[in-house]
N, C-alpha and C. Protein backbone atom coordinates (compact mmCIF):
# COMPACT_ATOMS: atom_id res chain seq x y z
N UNK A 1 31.90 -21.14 8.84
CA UNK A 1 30.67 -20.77 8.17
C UNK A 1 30.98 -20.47 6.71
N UNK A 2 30.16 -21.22 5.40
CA UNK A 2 30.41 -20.79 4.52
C UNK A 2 29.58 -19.76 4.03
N UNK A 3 29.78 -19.07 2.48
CA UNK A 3 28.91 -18.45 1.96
C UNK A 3 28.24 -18.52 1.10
N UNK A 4 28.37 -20.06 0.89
CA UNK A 4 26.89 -20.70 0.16
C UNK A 4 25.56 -21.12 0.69
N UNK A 5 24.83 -21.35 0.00
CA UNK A 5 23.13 -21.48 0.61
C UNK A 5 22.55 -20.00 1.33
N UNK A 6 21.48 -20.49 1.86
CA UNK A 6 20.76 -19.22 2.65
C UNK A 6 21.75 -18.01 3.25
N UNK A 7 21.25 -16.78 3.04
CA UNK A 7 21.81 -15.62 4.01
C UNK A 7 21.33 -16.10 5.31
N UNK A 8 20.39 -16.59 5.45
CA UNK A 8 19.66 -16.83 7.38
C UNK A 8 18.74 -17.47 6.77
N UNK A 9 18.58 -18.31 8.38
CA UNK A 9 17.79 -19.37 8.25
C UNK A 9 16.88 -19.33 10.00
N UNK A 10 15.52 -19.05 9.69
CA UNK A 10 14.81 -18.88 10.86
C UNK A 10 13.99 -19.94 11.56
N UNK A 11 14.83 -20.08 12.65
CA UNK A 11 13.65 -21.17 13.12
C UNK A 11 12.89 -21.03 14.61
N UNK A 12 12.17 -21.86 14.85
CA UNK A 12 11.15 -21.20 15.90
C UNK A 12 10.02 -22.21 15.87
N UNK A 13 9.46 -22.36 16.92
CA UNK A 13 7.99 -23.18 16.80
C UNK A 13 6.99 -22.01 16.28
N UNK A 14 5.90 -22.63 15.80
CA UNK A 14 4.67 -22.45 15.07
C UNK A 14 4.17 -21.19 15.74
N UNK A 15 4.07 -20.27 15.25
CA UNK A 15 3.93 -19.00 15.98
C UNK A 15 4.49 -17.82 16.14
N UNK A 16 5.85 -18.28 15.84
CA UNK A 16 7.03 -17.25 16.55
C UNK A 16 6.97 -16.29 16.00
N UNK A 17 6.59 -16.18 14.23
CA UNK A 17 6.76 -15.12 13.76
C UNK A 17 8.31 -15.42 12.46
N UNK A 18 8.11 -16.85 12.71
CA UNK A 18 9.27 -16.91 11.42
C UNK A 18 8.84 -16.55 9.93
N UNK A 19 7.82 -16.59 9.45
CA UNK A 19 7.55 -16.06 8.09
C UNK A 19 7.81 -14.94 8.06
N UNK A 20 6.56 -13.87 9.38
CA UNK A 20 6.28 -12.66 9.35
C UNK A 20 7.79 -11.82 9.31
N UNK A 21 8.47 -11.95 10.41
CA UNK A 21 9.67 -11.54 10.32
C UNK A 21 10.85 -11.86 9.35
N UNK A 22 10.88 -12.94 8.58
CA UNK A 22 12.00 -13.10 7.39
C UNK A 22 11.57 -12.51 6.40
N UNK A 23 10.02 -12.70 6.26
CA UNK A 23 9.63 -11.62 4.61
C UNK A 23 10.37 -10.01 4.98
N UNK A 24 10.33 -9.56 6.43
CA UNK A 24 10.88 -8.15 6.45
C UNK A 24 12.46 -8.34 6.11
N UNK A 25 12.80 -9.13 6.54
CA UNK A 25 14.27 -8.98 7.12
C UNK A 25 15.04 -9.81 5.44
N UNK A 26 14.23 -10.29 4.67
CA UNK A 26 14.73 -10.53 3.53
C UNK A 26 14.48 -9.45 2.35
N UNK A 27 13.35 -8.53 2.72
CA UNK A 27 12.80 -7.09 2.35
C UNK A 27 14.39 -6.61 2.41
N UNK A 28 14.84 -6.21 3.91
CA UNK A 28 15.65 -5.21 4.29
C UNK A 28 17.05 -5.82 3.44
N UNK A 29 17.02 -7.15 3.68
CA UNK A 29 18.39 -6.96 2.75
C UNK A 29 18.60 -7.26 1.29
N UNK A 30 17.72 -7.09 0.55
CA UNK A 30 17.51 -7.19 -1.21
C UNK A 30 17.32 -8.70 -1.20
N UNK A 31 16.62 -9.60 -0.59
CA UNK A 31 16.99 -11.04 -1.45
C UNK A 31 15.92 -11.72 -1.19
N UNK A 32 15.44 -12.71 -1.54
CA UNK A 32 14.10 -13.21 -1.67
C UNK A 32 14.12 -13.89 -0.27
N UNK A 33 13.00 -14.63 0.01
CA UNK A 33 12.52 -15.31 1.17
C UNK A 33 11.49 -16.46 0.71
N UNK A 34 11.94 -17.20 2.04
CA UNK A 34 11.13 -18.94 1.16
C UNK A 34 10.59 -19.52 2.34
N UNK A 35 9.60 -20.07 2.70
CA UNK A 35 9.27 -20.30 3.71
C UNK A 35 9.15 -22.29 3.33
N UNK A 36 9.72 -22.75 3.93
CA UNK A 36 10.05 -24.60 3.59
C UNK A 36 8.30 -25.13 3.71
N UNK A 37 7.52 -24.67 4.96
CA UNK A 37 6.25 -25.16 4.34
C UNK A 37 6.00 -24.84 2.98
N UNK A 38 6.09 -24.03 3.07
CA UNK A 38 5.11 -23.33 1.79
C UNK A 38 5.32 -24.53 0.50
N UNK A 39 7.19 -24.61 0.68
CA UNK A 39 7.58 -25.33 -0.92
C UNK A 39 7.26 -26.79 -0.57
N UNK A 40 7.05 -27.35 0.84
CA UNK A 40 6.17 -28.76 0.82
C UNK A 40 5.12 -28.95 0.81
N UNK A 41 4.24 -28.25 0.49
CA UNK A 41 3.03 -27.98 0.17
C UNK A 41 3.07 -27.62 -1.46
N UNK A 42 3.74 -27.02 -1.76
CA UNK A 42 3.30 -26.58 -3.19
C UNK A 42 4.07 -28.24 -4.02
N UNK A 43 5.09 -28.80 -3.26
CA UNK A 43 5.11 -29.84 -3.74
C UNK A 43 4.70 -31.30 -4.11
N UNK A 44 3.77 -30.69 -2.32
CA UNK A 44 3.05 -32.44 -2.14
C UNK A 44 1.50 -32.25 -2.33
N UNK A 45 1.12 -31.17 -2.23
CA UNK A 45 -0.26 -30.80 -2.42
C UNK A 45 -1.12 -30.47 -1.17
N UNK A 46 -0.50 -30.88 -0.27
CA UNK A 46 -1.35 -30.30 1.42
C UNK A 46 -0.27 -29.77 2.15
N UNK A 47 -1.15 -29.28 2.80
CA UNK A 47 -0.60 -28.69 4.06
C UNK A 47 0.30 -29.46 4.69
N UNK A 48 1.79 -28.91 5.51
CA UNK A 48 2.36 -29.81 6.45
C UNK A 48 2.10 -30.65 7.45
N UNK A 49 0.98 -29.87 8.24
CA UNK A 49 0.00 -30.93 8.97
C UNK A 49 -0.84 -31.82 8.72
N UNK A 50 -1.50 -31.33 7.49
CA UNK A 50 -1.86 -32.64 6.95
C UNK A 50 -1.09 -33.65 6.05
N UNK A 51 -0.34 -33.01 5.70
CA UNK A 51 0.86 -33.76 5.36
C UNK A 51 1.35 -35.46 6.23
N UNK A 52 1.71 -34.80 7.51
CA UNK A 52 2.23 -35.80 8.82
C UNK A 52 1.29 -36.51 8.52
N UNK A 53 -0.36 -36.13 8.55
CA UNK A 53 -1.46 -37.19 8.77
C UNK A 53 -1.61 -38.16 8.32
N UNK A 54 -1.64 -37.93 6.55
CA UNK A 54 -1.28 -38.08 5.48
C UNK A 54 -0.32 -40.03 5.63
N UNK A 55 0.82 -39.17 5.48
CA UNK A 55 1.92 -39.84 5.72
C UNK A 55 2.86 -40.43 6.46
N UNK A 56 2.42 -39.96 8.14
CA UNK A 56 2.51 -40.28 9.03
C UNK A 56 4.16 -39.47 9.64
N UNK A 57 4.77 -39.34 10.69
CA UNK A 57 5.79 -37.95 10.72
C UNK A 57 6.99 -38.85 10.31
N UNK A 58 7.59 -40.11 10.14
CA UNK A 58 8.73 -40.25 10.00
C UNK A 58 9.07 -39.97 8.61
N UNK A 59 7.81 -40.48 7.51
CA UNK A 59 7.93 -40.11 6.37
C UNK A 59 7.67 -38.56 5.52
N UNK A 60 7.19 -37.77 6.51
CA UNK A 60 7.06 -36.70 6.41
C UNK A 60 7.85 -36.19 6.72
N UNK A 61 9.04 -36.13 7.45
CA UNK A 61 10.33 -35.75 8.54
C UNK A 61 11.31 -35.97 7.55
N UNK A 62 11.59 -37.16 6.36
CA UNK A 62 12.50 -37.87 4.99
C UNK A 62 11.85 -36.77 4.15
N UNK A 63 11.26 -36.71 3.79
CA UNK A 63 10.81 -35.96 2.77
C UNK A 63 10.99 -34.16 3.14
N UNK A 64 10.68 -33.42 4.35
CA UNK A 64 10.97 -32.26 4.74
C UNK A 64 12.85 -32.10 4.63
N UNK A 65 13.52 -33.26 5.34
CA UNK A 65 15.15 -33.09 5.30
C UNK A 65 15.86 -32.83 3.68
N UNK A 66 14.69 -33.70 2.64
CA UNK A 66 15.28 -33.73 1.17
C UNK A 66 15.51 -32.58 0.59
N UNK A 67 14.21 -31.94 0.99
CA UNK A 67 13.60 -30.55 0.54
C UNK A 67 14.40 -29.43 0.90
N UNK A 68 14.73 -29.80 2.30
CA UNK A 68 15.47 -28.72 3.08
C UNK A 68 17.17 -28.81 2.18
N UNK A 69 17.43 -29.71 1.77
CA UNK A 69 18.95 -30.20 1.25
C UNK A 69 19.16 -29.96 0.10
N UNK A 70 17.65 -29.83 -1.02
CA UNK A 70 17.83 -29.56 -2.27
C UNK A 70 17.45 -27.75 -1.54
N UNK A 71 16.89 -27.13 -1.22
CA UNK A 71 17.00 -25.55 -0.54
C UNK A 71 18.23 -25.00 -0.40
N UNK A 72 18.69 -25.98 0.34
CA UNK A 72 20.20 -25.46 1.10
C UNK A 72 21.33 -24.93 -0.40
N UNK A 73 21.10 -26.26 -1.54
CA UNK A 73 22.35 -26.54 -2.22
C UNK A 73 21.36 -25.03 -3.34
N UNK A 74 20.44 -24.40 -3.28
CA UNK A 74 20.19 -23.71 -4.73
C UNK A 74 19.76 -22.21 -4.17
N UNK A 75 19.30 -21.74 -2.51
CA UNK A 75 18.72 -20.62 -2.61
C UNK A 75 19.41 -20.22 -1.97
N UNK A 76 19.75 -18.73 -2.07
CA UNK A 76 20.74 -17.48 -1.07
C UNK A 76 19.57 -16.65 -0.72
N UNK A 77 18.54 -16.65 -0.03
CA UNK A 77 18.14 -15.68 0.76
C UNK A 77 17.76 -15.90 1.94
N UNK A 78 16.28 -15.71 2.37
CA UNK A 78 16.25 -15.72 3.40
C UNK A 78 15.25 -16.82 3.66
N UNK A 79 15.74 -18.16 4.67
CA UNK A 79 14.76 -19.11 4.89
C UNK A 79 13.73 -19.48 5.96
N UNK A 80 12.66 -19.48 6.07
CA UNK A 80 11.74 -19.89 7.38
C UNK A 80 11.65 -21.24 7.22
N UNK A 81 12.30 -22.08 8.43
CA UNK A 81 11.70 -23.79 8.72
C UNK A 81 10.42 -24.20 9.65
N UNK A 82 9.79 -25.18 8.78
CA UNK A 82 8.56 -25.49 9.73
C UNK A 82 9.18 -25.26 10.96
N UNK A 83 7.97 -25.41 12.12
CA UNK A 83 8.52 -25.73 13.28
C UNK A 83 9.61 -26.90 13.43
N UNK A 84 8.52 -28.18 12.90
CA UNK A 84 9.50 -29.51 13.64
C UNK A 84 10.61 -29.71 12.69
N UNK A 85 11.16 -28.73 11.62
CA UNK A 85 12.21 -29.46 11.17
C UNK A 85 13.62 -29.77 11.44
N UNK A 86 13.66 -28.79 12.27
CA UNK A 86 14.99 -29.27 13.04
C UNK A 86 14.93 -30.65 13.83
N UNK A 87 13.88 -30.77 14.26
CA UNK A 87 13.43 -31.98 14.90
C UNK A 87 14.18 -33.59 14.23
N UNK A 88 13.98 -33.01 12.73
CA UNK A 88 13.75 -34.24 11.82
C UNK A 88 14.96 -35.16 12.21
N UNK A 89 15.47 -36.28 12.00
CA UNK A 89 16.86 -36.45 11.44
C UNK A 89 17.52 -36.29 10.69
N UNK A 90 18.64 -35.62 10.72
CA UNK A 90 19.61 -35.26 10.05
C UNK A 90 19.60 -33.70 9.58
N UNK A 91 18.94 -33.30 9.68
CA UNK A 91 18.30 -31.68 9.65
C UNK A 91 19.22 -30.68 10.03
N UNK A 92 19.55 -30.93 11.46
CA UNK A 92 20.30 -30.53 12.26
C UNK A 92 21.53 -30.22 11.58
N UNK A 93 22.30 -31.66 11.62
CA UNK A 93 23.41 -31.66 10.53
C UNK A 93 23.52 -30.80 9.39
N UNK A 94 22.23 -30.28 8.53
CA UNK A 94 22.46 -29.80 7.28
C UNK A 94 22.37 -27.95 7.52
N UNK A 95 22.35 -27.98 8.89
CA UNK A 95 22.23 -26.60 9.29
C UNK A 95 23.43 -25.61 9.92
N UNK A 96 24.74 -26.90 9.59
CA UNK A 96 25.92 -25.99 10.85
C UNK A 96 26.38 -25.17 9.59
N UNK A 97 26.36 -25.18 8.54
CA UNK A 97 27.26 -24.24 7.74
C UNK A 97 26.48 -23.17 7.26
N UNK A 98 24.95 -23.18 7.74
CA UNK A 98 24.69 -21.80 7.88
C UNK A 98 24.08 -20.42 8.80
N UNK A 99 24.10 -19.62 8.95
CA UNK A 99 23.84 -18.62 9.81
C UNK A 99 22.29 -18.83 9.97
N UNK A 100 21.55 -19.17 11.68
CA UNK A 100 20.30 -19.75 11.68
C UNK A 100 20.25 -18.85 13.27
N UNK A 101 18.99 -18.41 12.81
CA UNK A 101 18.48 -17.61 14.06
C UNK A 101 17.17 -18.09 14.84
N UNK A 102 16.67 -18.33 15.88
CA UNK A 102 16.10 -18.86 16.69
C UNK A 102 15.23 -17.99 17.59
N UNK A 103 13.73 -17.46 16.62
CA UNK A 103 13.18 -16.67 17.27
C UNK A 103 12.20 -17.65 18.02
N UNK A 104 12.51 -16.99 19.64
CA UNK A 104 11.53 -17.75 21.02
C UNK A 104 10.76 -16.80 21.15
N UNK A 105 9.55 -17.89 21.63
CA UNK A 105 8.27 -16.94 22.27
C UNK A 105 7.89 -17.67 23.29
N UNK A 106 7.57 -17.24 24.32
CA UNK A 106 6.94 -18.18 25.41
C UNK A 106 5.18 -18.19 24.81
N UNK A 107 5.23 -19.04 26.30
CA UNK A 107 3.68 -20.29 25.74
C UNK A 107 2.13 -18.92 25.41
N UNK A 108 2.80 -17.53 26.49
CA UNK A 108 1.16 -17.07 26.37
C UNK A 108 1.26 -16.04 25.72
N UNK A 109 2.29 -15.86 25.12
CA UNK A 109 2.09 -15.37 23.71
C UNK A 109 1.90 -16.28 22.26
N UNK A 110 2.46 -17.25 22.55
CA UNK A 110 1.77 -18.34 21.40
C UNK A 110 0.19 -18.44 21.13
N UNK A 111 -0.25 -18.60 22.55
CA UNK A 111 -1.39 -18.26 22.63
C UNK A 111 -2.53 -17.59 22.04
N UNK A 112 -1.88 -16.15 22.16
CA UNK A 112 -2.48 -14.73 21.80
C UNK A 112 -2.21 -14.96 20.05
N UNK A 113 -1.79 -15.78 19.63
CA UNK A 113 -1.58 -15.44 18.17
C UNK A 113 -2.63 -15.67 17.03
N UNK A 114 -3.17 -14.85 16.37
CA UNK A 114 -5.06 -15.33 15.84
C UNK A 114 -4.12 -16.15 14.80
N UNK A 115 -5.36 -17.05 14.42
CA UNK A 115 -4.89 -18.28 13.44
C UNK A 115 -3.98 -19.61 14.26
N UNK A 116 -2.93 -19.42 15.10
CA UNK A 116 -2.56 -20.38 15.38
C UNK A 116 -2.86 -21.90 15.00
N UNK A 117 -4.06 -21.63 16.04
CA UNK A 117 -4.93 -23.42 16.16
C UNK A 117 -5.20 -23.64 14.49
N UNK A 118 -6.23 -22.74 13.82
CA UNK A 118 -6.68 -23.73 12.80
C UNK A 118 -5.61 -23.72 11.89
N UNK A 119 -4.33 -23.45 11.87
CA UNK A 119 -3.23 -23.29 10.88
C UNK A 119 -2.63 -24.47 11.19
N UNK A 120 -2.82 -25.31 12.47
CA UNK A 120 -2.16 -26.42 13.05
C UNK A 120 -3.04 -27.46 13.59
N UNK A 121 -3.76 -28.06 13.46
CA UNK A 121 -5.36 -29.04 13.96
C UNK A 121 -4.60 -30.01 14.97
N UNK A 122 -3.53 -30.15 14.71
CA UNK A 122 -2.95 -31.33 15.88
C UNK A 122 -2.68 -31.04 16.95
N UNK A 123 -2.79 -29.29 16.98
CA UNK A 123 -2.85 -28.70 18.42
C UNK A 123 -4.02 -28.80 19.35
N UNK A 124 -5.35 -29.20 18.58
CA UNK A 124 -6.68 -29.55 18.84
C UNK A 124 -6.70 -31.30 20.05
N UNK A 125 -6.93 -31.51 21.05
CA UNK A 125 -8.01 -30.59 21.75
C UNK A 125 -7.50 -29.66 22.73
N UNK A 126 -6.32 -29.92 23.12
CA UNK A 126 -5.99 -29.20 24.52
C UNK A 126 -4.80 -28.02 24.06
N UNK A 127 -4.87 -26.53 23.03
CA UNK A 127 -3.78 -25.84 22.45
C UNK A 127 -2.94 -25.89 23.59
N UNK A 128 -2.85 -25.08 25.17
CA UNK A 128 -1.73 -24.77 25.87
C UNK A 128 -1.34 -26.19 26.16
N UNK A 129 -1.96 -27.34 26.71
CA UNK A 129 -1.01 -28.56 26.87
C UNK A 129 0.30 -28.90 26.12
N UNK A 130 -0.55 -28.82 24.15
CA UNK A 130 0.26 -29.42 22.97
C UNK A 130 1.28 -28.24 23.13
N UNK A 131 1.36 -26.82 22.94
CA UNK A 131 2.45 -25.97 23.05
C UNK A 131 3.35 -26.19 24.29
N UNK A 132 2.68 -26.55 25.25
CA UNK A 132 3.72 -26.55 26.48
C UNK A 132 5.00 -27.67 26.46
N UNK A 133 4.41 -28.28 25.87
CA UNK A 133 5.13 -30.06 25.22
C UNK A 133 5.76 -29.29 24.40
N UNK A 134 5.73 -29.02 23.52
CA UNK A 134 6.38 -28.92 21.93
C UNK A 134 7.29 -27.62 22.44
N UNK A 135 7.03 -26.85 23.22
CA UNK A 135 8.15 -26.03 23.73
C UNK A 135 9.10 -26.43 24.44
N UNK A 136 8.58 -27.43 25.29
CA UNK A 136 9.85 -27.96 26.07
C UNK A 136 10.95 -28.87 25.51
N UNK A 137 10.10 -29.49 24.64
CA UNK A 137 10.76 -30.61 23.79
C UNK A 137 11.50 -30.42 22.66
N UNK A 138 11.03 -28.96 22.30
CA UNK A 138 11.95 -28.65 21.20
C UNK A 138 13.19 -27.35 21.60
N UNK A 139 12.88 -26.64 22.30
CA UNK A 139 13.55 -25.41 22.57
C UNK A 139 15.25 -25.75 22.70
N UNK A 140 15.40 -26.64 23.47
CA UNK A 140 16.98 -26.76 23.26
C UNK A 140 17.45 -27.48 21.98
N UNK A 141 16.97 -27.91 20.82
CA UNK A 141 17.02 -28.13 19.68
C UNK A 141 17.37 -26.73 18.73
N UNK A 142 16.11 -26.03 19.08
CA UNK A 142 16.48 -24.87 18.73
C UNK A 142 17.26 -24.06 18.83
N UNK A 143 17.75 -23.92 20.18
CA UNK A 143 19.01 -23.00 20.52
C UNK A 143 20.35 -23.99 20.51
N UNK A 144 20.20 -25.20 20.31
CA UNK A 144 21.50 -25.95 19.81
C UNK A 144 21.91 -25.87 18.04
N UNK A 145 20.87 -25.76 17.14
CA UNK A 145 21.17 -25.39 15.93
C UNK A 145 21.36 -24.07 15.52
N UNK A 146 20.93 -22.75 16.39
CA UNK A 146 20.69 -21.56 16.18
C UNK A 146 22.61 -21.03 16.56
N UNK A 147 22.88 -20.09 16.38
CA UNK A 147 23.97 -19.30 16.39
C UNK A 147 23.64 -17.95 17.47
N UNK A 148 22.58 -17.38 17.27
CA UNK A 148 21.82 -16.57 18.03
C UNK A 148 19.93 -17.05 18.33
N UNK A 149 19.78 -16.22 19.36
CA UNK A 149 18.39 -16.03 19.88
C UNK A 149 17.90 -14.90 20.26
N UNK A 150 16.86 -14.85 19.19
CA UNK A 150 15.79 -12.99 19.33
C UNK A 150 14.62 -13.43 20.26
N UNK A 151 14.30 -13.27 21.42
CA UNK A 151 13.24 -13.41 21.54
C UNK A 151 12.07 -12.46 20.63
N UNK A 152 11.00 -12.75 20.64
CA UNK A 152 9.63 -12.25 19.99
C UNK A 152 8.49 -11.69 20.98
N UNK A 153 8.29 -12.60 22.10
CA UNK A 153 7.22 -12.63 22.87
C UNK A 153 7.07 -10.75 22.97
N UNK A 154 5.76 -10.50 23.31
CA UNK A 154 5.40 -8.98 23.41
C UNK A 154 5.90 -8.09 22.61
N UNK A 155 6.75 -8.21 21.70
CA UNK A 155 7.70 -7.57 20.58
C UNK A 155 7.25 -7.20 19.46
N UNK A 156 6.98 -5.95 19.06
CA UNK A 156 6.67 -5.40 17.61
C UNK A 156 7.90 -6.34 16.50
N UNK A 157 7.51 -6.61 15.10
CA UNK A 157 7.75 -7.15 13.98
C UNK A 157 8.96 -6.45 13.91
N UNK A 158 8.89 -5.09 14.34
CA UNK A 158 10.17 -4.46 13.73
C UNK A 158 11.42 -3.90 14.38
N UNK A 159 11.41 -4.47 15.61
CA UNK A 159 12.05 -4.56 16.97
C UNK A 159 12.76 -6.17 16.63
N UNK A 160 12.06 -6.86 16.06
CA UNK A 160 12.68 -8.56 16.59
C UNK A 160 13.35 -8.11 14.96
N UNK A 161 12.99 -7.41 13.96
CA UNK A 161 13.78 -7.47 12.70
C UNK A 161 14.63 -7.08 13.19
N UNK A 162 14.80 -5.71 13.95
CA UNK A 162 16.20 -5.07 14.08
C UNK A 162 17.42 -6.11 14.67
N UNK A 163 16.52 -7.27 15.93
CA UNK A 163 17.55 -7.71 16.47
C UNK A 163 18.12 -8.43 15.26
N UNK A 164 17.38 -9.36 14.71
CA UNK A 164 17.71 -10.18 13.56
C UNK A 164 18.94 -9.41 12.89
N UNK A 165 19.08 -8.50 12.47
CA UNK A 165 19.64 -8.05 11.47
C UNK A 165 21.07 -7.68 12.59
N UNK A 166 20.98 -7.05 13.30
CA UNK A 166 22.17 -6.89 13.97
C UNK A 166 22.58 -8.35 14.22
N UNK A 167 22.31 -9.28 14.63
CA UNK A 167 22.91 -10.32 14.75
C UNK A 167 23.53 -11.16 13.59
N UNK A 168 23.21 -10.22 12.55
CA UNK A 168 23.21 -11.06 11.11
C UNK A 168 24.83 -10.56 10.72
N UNK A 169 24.61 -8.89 11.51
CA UNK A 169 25.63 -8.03 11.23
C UNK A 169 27.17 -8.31 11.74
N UNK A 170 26.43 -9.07 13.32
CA UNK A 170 27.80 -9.14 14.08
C UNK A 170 28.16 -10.58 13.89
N UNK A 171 27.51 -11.63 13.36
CA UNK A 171 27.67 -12.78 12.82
C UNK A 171 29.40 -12.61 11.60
N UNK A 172 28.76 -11.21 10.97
CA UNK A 172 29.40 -11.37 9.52
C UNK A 172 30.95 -10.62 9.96
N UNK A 173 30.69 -9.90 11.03
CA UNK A 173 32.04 -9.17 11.01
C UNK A 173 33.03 -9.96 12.08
């Protein structure tokens, strides 16, 4: 593990609580926080989901890995990845040299989360079907790039920070 790029890098499907929890946990340890939608959006002009639509996902998937690679080589704090970017190709790869945590939630707490759906339209028409898929299909992705796993499900913000951070702790020592 080196000690360039991100302090942590959070990943999780759509829901988990990867923003909510890295803005704390980049709070707790002095250093900024970046959430990878956010900077493909402020770069391309829409949303990630509309993004895919847009552009369709393979070219949206090239363009998320670039982003993620020019991220990797310039920011030290704390990073949130879309859901599917581990998904992408080559993604994976650009993730072993740094410390990446893998907050899970099961499906009926995804559920319970306000905003979900309209933050994501491709979850539209059937939400628990599309999550049940996208959990199954991605979860060992996730815990194959991750180093650790916090679950979230039923969990106060500041319970899944603590785990975060201890794992960040016993990572480093």
């Amino acid at each position: 593990m080196t000690t360039a790029g991100p302090a942590l890098i959070l990943v999780g499907p759509p829901g988990s609580g990867k923003s909510t929890v890295g803005r704390c946990v980049a709070d707790r340890l002095g250093v900024a926080f970046r959430d990878l939608d956010d900077d493909i959006c402020d770069a391309h002009g829409l949303a990630a989901g509309e993004l895919v639509v847009e552009l369709g996902r393979e070219r949206f998937q090239q363009l998320e890995v670039q982003l993620l690679r020019d991220v990797l080589a310039t920011f030290s704090g704390v990073l949130a990845l879309g859901g599917g970017t581990p998904m992408a190709p080559g993604a994976a790869e650009l993730l072993h040299s740094t410390r990446v945590v893998f907050l899970d939630v099961d499906l009926e707490n995804l559920l319970k989360r306000e905003g979900l759906v309209p933050l994501h339209p491709w979850l539209l028409p059937n939400p628990r079907a599309h999550l049940r898929q996208l959990l199954a299909e991605r979860r060992p992705i996730y815990q194959a790039v991750a180093d650790t796993t916090v679950p979230t499900s039923g969990r106060s913000v500041q319970d899944v920070v603590e785990d975060v951070l201890d794992a960040l702790a016993a990572a480093a020592s």
